[in-house]
Protein backbone atom coordinates (compact mmCIF):
# COMPACT_ATOMS: atom_id res chain seq x y z
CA UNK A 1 -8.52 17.01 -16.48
CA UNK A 2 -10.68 15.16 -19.01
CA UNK A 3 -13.10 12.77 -18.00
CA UNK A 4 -12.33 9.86 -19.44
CA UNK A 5 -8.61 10.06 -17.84
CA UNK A 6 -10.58 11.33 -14.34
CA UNK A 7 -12.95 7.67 -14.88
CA UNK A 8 -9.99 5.50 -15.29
CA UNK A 9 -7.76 6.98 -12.75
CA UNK A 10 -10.97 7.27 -10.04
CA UNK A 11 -11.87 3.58 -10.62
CA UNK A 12 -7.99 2.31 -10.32
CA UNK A 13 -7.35 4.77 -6.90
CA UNK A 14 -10.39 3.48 -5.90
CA UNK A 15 -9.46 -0.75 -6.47
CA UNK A 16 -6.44 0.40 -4.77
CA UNK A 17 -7.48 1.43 -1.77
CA UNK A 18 -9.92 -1.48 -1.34
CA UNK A 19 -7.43 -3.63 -1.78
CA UNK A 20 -4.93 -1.84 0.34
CA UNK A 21 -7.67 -1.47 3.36
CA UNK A 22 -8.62 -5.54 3.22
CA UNK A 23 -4.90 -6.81 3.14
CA UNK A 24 -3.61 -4.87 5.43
CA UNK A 25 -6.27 -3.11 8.19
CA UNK A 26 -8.22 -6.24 7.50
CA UNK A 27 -6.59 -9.46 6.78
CA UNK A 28 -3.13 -8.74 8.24
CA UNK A 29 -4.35 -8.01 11.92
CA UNK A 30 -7.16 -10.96 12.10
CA UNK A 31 -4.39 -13.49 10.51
CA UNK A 32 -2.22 -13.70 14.07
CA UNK A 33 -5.60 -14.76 16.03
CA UNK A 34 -6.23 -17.63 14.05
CA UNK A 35 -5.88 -20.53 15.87
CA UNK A 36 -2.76 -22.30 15.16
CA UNK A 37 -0.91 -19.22 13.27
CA UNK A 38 2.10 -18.96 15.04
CA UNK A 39 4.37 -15.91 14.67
CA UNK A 40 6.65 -17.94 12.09
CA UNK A 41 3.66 -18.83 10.11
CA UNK A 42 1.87 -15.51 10.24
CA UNK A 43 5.22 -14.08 9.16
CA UNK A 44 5.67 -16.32 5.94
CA UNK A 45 2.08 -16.23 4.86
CA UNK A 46 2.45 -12.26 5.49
CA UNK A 47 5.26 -12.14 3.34
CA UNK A 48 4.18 -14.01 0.57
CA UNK A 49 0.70 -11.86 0.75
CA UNK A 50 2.38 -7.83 0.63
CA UNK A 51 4.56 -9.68 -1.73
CA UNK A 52 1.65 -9.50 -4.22
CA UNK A 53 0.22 -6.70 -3.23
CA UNK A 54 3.02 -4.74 -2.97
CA UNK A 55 3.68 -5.87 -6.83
CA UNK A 56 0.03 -5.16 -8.07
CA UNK A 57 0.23 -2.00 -6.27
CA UNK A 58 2.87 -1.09 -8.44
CA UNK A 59 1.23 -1.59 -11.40
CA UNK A 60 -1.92 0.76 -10.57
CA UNK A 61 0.76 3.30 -9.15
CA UNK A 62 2.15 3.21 -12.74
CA UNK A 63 -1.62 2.84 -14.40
CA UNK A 64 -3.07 6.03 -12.25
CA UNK A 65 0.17 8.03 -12.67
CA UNK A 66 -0.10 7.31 -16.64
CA UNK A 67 -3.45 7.93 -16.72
CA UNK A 68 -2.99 11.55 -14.89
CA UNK A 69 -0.56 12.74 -16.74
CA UNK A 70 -2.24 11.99 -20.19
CA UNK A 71 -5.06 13.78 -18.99
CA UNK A 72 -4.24 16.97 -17.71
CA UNK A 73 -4.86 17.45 -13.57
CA UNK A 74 -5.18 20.06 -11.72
CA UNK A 75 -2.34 20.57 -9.23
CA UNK A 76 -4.62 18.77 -6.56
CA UNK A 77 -4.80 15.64 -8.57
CA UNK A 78 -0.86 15.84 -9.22
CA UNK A 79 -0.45 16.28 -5.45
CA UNK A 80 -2.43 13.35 -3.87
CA UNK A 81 -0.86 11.36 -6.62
CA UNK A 82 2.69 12.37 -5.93
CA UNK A 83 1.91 11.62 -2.12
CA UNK A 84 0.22 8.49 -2.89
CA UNK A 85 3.55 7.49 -4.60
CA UNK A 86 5.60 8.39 -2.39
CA UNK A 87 4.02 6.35 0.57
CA UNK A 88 4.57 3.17 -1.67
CA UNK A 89 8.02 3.90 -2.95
CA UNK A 90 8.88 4.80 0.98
CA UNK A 91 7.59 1.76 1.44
CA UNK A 92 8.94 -0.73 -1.18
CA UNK A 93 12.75 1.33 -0.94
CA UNK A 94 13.00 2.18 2.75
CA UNK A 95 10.85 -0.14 4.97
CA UNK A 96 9.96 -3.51 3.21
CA UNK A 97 13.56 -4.43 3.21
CA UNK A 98 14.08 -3.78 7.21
CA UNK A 99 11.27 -5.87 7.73
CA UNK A 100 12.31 -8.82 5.02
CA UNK A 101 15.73 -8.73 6.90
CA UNK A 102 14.06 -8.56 10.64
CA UNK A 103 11.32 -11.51 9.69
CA UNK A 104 14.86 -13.64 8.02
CA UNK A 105 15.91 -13.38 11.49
CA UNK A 106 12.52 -14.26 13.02
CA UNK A 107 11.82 -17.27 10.38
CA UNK A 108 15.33 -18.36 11.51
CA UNK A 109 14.80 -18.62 14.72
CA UNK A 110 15.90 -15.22 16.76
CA UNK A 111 13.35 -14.18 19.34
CA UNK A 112 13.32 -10.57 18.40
CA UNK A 113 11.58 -7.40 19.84
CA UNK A 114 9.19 -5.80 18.19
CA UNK A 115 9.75 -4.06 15.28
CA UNK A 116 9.60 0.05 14.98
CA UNK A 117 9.71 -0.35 11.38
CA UNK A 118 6.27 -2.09 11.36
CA UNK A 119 5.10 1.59 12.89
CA UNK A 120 6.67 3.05 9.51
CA UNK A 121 4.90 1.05 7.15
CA UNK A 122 1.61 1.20 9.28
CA UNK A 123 2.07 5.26 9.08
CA UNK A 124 2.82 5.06 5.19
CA UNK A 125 -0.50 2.85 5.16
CA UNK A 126 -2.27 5.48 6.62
CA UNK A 127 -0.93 8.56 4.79
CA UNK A 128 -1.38 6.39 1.10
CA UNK A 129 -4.74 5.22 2.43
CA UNK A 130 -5.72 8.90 3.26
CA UNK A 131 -4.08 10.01 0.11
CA UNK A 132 -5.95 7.31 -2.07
CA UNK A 133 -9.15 8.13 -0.51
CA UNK A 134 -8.90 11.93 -1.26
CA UNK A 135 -7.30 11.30 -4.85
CA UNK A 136 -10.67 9.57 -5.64
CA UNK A 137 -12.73 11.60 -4.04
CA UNK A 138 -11.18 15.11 -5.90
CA UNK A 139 -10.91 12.70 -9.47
CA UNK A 140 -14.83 12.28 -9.00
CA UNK A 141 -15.51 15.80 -8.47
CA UNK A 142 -13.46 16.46 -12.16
């Protein structure tokens, strides 16, 4: 892989995963132990925030997969990127809309259980998270 296409995709995995690791192992679990945030109002805010992030994700999924492909990787790269894809499109396809429809029930009023789905996207957080981490790591050793 060249290194200019190794820079650029290292520093977007790498803005990724920080942002990935504060919104959701950092933000996400302190935001229900404010005082006052009830589950209705965690929910809404929470919504609104993986909204966002979920969206700019997106767009450094698309920059870093661009930016591999134009530069040639090594089967390595093209693996932690595919997996790193993956996890988000698993997440955006599959699991974000079981929770959108679960927290519609929750906003409306429903006292619900909680939610296995949650577990899903927590496990996709940790396999993109994992995936990010060692996508940067092998586009800094290029």
């Amino acid at each position: 892989m060249n290194a200019t296409s190794a820079a650029v995709a290292c520093a977007v995995t790498f803005t990724w995963l920080g942002m990935v690791l504060a919104i959701s192992f950092l933000e996400t679990p302190l935001k229900f132990r404010a005082p006052g945030v009830t589950i209705p109002i965690g929910l809404g805010i929470g919504r609104i925030v993986f909204r966002a992030l979920n969206l700019v994700e997106a767009v450094l999924a698309a920059a870093v997969l661009t930016v591999i492909a134009a530069g040639g990787p090594s089967a390595s790269v093209v693996i932690l990127a595919v997996v790193v894809a993956g996890a988000l499109a698993g997440q955006l396809g599959l699991i974000r809309p079981r929770l959108n429809r679960r927290s519609d029930r929750v906003l409306a009023g429903e006292q619900l259980p909680r939610s296995q789905a949650h577990l899903y996207y927590v496990a996709c957080e940790v396999i993109k998270v994992t995936a990010l981490l060692l996508l940067g790591i092998t586009l800094l050793a290029v």
